[in-house]
C-alpha atoms as a PDB file:
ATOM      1  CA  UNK A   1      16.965  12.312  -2.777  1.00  0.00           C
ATOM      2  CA  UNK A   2      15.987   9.583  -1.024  1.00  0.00           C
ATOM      3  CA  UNK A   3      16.633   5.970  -0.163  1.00  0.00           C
ATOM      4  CA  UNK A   4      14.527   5.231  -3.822  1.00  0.00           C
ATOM      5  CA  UNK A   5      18.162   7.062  -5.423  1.00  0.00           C
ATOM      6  CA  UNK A   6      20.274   5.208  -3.373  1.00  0.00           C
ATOM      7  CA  UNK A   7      18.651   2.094  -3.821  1.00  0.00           C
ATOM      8  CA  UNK A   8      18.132   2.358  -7.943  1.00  0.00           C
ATOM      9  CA  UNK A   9      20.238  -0.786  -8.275  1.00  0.00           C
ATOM     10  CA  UNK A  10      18.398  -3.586  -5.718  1.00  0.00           C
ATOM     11  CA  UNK A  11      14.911  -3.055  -7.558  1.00  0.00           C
ATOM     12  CA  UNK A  12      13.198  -0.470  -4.603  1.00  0.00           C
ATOM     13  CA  UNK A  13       9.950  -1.822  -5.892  1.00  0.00           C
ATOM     14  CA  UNK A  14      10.567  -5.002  -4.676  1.00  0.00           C
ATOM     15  CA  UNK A  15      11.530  -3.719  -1.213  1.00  0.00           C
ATOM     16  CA  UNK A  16       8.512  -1.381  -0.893  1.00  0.00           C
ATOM     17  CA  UNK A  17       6.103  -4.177  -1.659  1.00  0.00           C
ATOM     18  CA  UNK A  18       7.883  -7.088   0.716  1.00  0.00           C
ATOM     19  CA  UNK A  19       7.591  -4.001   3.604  1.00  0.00           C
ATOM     20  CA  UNK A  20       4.100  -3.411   2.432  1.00  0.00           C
ATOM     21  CA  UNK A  21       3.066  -6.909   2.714  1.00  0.00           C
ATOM     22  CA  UNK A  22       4.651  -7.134   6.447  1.00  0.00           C
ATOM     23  CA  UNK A  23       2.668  -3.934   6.870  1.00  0.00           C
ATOM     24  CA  UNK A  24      -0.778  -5.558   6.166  1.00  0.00           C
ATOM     25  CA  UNK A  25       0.054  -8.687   8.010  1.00  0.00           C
ATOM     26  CA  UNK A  26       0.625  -7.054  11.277  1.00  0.00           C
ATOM     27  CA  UNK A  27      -2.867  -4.793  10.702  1.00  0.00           C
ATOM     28  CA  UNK A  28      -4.456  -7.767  10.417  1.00  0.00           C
ATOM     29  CA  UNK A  29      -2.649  -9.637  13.452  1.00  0.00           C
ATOM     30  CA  UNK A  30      -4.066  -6.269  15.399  1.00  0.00           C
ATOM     31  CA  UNK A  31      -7.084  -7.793  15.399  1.00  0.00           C
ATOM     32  CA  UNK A  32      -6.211 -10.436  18.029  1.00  0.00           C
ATOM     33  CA  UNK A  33      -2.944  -8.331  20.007  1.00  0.00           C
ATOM     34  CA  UNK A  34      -3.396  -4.221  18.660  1.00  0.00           C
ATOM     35  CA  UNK A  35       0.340  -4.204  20.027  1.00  0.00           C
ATOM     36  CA  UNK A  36       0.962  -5.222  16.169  1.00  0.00           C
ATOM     37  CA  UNK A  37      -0.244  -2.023  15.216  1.00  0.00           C
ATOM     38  CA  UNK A  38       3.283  -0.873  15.851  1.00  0.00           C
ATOM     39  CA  UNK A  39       5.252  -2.911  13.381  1.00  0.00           C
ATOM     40  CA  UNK A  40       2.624  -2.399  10.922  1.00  0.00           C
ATOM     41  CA  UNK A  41       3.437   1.509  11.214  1.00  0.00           C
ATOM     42  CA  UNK A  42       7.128   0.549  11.516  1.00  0.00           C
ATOM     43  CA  UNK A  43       6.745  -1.640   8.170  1.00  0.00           C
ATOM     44  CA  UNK A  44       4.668   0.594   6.335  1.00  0.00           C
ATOM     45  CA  UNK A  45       7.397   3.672   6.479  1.00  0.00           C
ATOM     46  CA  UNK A  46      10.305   1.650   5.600  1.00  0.00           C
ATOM     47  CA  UNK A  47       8.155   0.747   2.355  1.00  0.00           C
ATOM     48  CA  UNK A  48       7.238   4.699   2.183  1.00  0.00           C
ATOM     49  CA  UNK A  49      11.243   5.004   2.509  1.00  0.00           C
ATOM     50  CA  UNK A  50      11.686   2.794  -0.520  1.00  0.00           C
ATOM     51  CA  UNK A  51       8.542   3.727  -2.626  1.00  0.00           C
ATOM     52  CA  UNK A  52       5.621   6.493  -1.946  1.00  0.00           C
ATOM     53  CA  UNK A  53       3.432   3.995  -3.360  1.00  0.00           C
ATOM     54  CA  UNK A  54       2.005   2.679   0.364  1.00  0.00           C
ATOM     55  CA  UNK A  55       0.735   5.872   0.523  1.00  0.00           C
ATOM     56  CA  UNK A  56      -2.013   5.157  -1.332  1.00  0.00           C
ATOM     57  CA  UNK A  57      -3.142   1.860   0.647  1.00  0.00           C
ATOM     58  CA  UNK A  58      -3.337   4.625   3.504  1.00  0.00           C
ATOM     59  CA  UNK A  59      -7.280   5.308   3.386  1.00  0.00           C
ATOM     60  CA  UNK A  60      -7.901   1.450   3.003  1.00  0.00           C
ATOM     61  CA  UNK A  61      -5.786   0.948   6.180  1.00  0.00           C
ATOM     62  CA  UNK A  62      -6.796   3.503   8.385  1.00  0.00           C
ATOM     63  CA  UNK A  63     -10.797   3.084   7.723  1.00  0.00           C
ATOM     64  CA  UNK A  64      -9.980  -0.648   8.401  1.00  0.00           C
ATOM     65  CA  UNK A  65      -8.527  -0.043  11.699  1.00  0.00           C
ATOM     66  CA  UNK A  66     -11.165   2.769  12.562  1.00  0.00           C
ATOM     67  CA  UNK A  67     -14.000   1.582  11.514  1.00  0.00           C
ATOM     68  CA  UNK A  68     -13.156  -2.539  11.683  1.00  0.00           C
ATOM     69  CA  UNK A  69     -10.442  -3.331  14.322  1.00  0.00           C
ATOM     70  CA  UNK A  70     -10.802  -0.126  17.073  1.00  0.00           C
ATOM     71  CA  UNK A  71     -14.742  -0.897  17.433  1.00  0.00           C
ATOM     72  CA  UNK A  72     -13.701  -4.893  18.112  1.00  0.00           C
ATOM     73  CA  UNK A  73     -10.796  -4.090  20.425  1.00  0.00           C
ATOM     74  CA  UNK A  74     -11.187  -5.217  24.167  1.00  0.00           C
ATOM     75  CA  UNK A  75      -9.870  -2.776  25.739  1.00  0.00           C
ATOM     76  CA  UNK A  76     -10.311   0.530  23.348  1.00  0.00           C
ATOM     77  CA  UNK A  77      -7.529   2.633  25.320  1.00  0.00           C
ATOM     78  CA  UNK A  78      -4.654  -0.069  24.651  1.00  0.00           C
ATOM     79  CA  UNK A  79      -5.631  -0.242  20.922  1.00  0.00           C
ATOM     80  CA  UNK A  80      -5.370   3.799  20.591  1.00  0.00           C
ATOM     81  CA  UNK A  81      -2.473   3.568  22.639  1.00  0.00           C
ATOM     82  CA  UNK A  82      -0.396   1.474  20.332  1.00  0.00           C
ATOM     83  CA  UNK A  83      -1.573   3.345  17.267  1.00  0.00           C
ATOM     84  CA  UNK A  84      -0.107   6.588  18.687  1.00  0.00           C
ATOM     85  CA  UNK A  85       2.954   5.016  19.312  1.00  0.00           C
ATOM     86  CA  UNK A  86       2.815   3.329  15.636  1.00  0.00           C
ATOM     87  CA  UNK A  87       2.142   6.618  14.525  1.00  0.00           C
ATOM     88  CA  UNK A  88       5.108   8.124  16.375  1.00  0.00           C
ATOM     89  CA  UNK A  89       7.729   5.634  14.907  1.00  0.00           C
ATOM     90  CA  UNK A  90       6.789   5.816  11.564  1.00  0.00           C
ATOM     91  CA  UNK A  91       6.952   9.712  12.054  1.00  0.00           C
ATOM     92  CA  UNK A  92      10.575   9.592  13.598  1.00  0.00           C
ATOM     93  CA  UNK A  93      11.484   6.977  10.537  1.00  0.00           C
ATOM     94  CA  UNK A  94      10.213   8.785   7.928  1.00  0.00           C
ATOM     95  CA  UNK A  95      11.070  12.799   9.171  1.00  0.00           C
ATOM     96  CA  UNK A  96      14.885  12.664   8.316  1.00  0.00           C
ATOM     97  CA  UNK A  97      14.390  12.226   4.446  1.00  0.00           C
ATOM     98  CA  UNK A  98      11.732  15.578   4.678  1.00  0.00           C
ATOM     99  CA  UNK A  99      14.015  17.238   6.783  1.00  0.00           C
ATOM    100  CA  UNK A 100      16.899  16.790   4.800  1.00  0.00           C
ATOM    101  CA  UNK A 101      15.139  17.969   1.543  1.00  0.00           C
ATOM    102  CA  UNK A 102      13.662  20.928   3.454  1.00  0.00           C
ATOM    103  CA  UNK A 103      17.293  21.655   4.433  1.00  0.00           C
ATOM    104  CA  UNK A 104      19.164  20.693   1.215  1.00  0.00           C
ATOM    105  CA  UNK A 105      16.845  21.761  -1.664  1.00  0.00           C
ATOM    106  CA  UNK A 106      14.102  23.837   0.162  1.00  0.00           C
ATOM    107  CA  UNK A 107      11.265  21.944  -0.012  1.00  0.00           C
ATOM    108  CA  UNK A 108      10.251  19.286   1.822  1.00  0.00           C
ATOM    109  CA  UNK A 109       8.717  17.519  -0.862  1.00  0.00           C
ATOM    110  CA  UNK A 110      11.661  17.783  -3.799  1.00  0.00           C
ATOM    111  CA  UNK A 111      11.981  15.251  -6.089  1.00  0.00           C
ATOM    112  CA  UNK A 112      13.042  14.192  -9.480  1.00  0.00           C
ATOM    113  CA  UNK A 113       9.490  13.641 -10.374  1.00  0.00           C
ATOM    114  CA  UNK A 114       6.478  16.176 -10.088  1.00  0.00           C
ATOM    115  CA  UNK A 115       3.887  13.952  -9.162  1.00  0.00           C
ATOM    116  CA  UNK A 116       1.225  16.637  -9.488  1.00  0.00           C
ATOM    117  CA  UNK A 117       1.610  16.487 -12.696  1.00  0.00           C
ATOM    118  CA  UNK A 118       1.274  13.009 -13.076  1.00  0.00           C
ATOM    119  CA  UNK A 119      -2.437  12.734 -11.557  1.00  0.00           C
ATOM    120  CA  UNK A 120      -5.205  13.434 -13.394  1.00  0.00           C
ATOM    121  CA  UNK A 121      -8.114  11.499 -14.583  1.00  0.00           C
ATOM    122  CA  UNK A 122      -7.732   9.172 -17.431  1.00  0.00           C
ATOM    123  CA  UNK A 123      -9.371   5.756 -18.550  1.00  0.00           C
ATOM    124  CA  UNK A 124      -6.499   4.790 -20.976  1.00  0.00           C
ATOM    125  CA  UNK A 125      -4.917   2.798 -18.273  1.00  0.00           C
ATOM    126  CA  UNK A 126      -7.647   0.284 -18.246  1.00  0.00           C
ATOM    127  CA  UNK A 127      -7.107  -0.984 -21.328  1.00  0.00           C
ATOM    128  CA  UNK A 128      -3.108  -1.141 -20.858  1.00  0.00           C
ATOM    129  CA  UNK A 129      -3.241  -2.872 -17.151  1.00  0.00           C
ATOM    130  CA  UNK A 130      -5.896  -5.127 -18.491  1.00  0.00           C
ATOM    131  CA  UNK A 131      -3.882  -6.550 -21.211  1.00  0.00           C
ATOM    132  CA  UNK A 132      -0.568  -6.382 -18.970  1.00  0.00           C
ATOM    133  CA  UNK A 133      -2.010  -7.968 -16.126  1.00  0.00           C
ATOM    134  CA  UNK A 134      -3.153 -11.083 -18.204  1.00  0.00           C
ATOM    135  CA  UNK A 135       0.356 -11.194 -19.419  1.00  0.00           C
ATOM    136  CA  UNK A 136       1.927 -10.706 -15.891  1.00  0.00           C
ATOM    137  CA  UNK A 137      -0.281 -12.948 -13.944  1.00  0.00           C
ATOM    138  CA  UNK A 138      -1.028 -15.380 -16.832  1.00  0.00           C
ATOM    139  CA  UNK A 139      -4.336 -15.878 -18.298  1.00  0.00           C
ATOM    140  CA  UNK A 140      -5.781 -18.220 -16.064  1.00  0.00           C
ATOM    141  CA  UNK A 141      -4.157 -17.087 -12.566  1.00  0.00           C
ATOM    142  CA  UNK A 142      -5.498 -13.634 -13.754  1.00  0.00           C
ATOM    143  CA  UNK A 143      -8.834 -15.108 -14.571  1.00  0.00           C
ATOM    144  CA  UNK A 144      -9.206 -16.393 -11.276  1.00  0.00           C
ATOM    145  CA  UNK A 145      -7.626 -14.061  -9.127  1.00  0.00           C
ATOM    146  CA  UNK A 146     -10.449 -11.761 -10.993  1.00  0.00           C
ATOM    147  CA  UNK A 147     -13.220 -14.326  -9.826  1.00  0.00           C
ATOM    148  CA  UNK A 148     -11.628 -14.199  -6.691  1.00  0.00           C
ATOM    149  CA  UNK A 149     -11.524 -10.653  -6.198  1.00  0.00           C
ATOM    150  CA  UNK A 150     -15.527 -10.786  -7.052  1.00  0.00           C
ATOM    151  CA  UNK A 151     -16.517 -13.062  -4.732  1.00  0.00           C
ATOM    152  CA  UNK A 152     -14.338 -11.161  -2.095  1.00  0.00           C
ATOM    153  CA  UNK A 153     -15.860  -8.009  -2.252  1.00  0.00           C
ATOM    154  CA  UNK A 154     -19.156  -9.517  -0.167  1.00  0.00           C
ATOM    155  CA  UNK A 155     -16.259 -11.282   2.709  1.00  0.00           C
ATOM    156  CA  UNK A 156     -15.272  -9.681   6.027  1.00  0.00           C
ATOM    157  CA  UNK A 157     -11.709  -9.911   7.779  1.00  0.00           C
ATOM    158  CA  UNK A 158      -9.036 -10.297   5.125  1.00  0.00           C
ATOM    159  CA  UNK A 159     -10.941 -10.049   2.209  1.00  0.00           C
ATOM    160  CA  UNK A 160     -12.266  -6.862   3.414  1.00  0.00           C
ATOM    161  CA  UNK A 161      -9.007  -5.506   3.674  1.00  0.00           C
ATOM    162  CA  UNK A 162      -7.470  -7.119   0.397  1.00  0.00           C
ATOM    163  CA  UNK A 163     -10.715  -5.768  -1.570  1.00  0.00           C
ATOM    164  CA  UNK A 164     -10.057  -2.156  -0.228  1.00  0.00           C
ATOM    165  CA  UNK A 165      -6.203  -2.103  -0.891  1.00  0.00           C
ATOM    166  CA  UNK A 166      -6.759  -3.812  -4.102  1.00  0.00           C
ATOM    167  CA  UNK A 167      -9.789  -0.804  -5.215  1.00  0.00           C
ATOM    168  CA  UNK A 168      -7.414   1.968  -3.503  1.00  0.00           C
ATOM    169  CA  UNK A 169      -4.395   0.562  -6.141  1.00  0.00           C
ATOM    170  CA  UNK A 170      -6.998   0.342  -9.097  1.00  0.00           C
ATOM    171  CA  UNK A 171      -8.481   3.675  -8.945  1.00  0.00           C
ATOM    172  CA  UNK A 172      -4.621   5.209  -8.541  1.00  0.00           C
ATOM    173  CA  UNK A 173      -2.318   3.843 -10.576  1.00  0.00           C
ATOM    174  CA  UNK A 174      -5.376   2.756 -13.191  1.00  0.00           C
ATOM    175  CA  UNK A 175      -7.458   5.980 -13.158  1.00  0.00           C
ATOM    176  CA  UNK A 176      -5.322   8.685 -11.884  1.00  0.00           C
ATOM    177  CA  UNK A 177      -1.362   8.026 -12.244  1.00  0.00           C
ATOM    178  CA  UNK A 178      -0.711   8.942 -15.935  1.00  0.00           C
ATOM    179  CA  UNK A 179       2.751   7.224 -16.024  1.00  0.00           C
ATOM    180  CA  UNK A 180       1.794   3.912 -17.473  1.00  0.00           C
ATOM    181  CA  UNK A 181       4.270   1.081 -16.248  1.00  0.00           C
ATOM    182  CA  UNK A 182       4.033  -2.491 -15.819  1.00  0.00           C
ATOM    183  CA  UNK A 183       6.017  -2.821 -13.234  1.00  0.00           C
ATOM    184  CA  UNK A 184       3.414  -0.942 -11.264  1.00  0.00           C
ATOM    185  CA  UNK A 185       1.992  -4.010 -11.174  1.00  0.00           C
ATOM    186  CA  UNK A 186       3.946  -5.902  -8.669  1.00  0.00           C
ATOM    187  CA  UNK A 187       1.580  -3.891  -5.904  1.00  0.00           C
ATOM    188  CA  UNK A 188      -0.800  -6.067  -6.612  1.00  0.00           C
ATOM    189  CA  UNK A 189       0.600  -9.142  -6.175  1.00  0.00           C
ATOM    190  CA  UNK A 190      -0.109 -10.069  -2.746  1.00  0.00           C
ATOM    191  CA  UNK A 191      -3.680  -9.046  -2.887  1.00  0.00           C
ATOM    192  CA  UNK A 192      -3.794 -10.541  -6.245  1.00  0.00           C
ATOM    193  CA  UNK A 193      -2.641 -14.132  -4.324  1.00  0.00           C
ATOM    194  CA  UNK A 194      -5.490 -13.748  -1.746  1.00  0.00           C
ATOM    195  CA  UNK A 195      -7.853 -13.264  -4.285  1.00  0.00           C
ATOM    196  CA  UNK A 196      -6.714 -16.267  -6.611  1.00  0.00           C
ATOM    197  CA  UNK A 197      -6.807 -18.402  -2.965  1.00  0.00           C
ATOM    198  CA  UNK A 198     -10.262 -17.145  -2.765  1.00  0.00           C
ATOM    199  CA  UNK A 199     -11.588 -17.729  -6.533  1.00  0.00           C
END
């Protein structure tokens, strides 16, 4: 149970990827005030709520703000400082729905769905997200978004950011997640705009 069963009529894909996209504009607003590294955690569990999915943008994000925003921050303390407290929100957000599996069904991570089951390494999905993606993007915004995506990989500041969420998406849902689904790829789309603005 979760807000993904209450939610199964208002498209919780949707949701998760509108939170997700607040998420990655407030990491990158950190750069100038880290004080939006607390919405960012705020936005990135209410997409968690919705969809598990922003979980996997997680290494992108947290090398970027290690390894690209902490060692640029003025004052190093305030930056740390605001990423606890991120931290802590998105923990006091998200710890209800565990909770009340751990209490309900005895484990906090019950669901309808074994994930475990659905990870494992495959190259199948390469061909089916290739095709898809030309049909869900269209041929030429695809084409260019691909271009775009290219030339990005060798940019700083955004770009570095879109090109690691973008590579975190590609080797999960195209190279691990076995459950093949189209829809998957509306997680793509604002990275996929970013690139396309880029090509």
């Amino acid at each position: 149970f979760s807000m993904q069963t209450g939610f199964d009529y208002v498209l919780a894909d949707q949701w998760a990827v509108t939170f997700q996209l607040a998420a990655v504009y407030h990491l990158l607003q950190s750069e100038d005030d880290p004080a939006h590294l607390r919405p960012f955690a705020i936005w990135s569990a209410l997409s968690f709520l919705f969809q598990y999915a922003i979980a996997v943008l997680a290494p992108a994000c947290l090398l970027y703000a290690f390894f690209v925003l902490r060692p640029r921050a003025a004052d190093v303390r305030r930056f740390d400082r605001n990423l606890i407290a991120g931290a802590a929100f998105a923990l006091a957000l998200v710890s209800p729905l565990f909770i009340y599996k751990a209490v309900r069904f005895g484990n906090p991570m019950c669901s309808g769905v074994i994930h475990a089951q659905l990870l494992k390494p495959h190259f199948f999905g390469v061909v089916f997200y290739a095709v898809n993606a030309l049909a869900f993007f269209g041929i030429p915004a695809a084409l260019v978004s691909a271009y775009g995506f290219v030339r990005a990989l060798r940019e700083k500041g955004v770009y570095l950011l879109t090109t690691a969420c973008i590579l975190s998406y590609l080797i999960f849902w195209v190279l691990l997640y076995v459950w093949l689904d189209t829809r998957f790829l509306l997680y793509f789309v604002p990275f996929a705009a970013v690139c396309l603005a880029r090509g």
